[in-house]
N, C-alpha and C. Protein backbone atom coordinates (compact mmCIF):
# COMPACT_ATOMS: atom_id res chain seq x y z
N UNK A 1 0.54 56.60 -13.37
CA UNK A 1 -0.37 55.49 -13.57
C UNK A 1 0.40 54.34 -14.19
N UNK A 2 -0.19 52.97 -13.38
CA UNK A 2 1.01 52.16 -14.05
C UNK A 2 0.44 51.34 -15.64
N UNK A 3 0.88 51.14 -16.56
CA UNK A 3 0.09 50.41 -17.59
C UNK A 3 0.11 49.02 -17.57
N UNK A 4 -1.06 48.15 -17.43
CA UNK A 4 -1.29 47.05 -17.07
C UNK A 4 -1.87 46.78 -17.97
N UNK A 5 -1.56 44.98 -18.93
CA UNK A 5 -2.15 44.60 -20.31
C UNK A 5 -3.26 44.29 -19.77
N UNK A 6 -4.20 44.03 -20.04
CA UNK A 6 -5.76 43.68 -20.09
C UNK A 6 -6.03 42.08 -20.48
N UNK A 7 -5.82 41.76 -19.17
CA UNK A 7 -5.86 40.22 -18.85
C UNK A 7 -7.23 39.99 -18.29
N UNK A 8 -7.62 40.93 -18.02
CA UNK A 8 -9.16 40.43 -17.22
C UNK A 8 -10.20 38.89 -17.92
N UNK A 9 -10.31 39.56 -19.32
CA UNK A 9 -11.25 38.24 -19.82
C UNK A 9 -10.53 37.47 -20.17
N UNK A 10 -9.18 37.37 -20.65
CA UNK A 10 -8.19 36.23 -21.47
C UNK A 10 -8.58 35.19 -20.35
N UNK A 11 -8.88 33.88 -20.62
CA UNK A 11 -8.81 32.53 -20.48
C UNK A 11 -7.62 32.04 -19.97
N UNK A 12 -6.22 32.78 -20.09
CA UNK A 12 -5.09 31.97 -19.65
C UNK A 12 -4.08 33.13 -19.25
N UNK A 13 -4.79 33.79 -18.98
CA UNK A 13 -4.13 35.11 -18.24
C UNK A 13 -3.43 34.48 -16.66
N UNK A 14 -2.07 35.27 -16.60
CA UNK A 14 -1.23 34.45 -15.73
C UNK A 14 -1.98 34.68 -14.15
N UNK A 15 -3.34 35.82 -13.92
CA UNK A 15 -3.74 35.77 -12.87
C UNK A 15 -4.63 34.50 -12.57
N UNK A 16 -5.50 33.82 -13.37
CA UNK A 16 -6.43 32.89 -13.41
C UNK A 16 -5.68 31.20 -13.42
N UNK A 17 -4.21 30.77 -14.32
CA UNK A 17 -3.45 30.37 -13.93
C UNK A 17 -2.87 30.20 -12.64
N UNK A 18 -2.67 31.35 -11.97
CA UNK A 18 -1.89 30.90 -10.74
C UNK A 18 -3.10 30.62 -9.60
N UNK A 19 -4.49 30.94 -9.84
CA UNK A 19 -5.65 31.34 -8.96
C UNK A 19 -5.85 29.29 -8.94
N UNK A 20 -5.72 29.08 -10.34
CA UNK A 20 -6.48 27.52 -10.21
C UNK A 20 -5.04 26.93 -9.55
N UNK A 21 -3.79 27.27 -9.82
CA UNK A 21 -2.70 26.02 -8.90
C UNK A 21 -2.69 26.49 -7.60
N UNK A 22 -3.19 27.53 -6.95
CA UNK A 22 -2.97 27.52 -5.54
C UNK A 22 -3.97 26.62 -5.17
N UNK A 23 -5.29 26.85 -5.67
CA UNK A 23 -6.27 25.63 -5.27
C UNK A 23 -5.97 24.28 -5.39
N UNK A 24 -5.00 24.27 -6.33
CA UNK A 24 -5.05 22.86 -5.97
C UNK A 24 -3.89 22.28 -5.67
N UNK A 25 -2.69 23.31 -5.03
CA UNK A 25 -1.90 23.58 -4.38
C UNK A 25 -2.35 23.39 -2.72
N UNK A 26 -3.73 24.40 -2.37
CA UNK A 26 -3.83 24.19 -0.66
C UNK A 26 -4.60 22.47 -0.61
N UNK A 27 -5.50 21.96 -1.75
CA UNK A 27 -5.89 20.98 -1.54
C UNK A 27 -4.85 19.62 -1.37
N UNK A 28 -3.72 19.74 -1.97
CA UNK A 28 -2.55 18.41 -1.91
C UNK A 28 -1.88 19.23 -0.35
N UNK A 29 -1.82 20.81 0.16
CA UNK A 29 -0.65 21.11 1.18
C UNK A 29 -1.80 20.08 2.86
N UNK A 30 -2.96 20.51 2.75
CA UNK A 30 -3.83 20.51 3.39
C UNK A 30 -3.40 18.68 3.93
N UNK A 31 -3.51 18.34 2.94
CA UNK A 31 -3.21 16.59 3.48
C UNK A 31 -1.63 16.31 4.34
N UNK A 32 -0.74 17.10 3.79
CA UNK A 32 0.07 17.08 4.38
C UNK A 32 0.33 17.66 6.04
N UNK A 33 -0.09 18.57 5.95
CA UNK A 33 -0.48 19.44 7.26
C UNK A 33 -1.42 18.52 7.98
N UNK A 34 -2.27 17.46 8.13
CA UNK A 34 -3.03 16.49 8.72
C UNK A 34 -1.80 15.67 9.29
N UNK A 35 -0.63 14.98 7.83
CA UNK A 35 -0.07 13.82 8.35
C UNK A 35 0.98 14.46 9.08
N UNK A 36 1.35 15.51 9.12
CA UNK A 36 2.71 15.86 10.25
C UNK A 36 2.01 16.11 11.64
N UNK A 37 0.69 17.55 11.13
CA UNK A 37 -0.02 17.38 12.65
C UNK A 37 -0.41 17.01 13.72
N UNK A 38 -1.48 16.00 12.76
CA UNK A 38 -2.64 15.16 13.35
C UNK A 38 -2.01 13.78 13.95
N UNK A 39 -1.23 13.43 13.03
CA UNK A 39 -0.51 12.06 13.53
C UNK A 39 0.58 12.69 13.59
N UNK A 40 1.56 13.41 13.33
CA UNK A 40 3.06 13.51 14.43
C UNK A 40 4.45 12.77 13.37
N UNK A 41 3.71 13.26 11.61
CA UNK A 41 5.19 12.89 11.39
C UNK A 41 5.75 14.05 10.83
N UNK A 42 6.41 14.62 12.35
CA UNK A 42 7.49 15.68 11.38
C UNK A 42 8.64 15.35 10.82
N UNK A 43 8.73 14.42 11.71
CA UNK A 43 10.59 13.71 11.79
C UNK A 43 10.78 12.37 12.03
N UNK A 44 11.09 11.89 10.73
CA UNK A 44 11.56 10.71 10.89
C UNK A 44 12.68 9.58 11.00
N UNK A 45 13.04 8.74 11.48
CA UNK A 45 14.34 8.04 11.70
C UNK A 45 14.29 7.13 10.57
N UNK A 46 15.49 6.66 10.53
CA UNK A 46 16.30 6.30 9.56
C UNK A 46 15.64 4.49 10.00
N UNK A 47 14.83 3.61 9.07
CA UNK A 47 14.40 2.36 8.91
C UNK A 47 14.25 1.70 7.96
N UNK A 48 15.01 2.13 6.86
CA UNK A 48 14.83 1.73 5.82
C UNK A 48 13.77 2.53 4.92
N UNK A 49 13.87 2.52 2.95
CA UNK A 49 12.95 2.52 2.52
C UNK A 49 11.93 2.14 2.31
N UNK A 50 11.68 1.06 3.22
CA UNK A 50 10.32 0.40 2.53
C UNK A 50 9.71 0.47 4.00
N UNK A 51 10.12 0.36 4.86
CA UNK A 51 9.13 0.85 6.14
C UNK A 51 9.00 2.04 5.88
N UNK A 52 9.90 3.10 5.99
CA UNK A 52 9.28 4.63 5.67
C UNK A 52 8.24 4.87 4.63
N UNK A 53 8.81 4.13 3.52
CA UNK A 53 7.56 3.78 2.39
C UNK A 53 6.28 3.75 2.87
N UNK A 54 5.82 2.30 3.54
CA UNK A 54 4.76 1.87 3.93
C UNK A 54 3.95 3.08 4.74
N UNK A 55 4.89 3.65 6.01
CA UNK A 55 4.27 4.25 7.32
C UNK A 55 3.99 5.31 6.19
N UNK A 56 4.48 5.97 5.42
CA UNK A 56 3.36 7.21 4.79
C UNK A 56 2.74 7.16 4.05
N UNK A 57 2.65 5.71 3.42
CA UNK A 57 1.65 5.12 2.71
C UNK A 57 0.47 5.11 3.37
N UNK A 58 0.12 4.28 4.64
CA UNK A 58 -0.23 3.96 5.38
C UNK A 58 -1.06 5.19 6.22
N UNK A 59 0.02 6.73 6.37
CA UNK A 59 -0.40 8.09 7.24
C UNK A 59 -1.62 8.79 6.21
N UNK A 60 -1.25 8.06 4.76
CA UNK A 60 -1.61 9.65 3.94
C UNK A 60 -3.04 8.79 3.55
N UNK A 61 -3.34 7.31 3.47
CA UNK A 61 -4.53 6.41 3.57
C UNK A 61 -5.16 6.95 4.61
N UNK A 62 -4.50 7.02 5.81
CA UNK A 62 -5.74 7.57 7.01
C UNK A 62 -6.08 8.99 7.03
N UNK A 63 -5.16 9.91 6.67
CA UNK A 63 -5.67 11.29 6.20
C UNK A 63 -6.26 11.23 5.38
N UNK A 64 -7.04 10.51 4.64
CA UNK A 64 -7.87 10.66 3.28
C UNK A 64 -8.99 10.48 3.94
N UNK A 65 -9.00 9.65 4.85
CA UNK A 65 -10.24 9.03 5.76
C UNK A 65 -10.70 10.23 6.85
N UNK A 66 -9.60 10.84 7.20
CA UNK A 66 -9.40 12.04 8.55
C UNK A 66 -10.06 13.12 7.66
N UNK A 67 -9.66 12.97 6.29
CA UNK A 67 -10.68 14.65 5.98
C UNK A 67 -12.36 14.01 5.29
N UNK A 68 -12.72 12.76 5.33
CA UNK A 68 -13.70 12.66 4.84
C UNK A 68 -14.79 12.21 5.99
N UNK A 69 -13.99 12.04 7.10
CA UNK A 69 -14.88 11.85 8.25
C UNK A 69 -16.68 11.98 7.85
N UNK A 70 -16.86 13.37 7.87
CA UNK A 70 -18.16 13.84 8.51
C UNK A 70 -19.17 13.37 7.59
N UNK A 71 -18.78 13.23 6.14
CA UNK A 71 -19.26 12.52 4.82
C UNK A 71 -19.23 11.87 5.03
N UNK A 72 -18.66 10.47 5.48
CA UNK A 72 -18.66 9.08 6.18
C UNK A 72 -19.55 8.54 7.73
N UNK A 73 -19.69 9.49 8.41
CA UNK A 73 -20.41 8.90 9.47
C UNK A 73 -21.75 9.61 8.99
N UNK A 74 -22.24 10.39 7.66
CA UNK A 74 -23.37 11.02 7.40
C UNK A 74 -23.61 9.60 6.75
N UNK A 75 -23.50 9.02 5.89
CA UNK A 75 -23.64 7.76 5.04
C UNK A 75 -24.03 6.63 5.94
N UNK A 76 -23.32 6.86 6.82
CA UNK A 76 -23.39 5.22 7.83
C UNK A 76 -24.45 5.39 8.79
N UNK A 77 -24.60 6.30 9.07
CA UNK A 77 -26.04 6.53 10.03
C UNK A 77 -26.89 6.88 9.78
């Protein structure tokens, strides 16, 4: 039998810790997985920093919009 400390109720037990950063781990991966997907940036060429700047400035503004869709056309109609 293996002996395991008794983390169940502790408040900051390293299982409840890692439970809240994956959540909010898949919620920041999730946006990313839109802007390579959905729009197509896996790979990018060499244009400088401030155009590359802008265009994922620009990708990760419309993925904010791409996951709030259905909440947005519920409001407007």
């Amino acid at each position: 039998m293996i002996n395991r400390p008794a983390t169940h109720g502790n408040p900051d037990s390293p299982r409840r810790i890692n439970r809240k950063m994956s959540s909010y781990r898949s919620k920041v991966e999730h946006v990313f997985r839109i802007v390579k997907r959905q729009f197509g940036y896996a790979k990018t060429r060499y244009r400088g920093l401030y155009k590359n700047g802008q265009q994922i400035f620009s990708l990760l503004a419309l993925a904010n919009i791409y996951i709030m869709r259905h909440s947005l056309s519920e409001t407007a109609g």
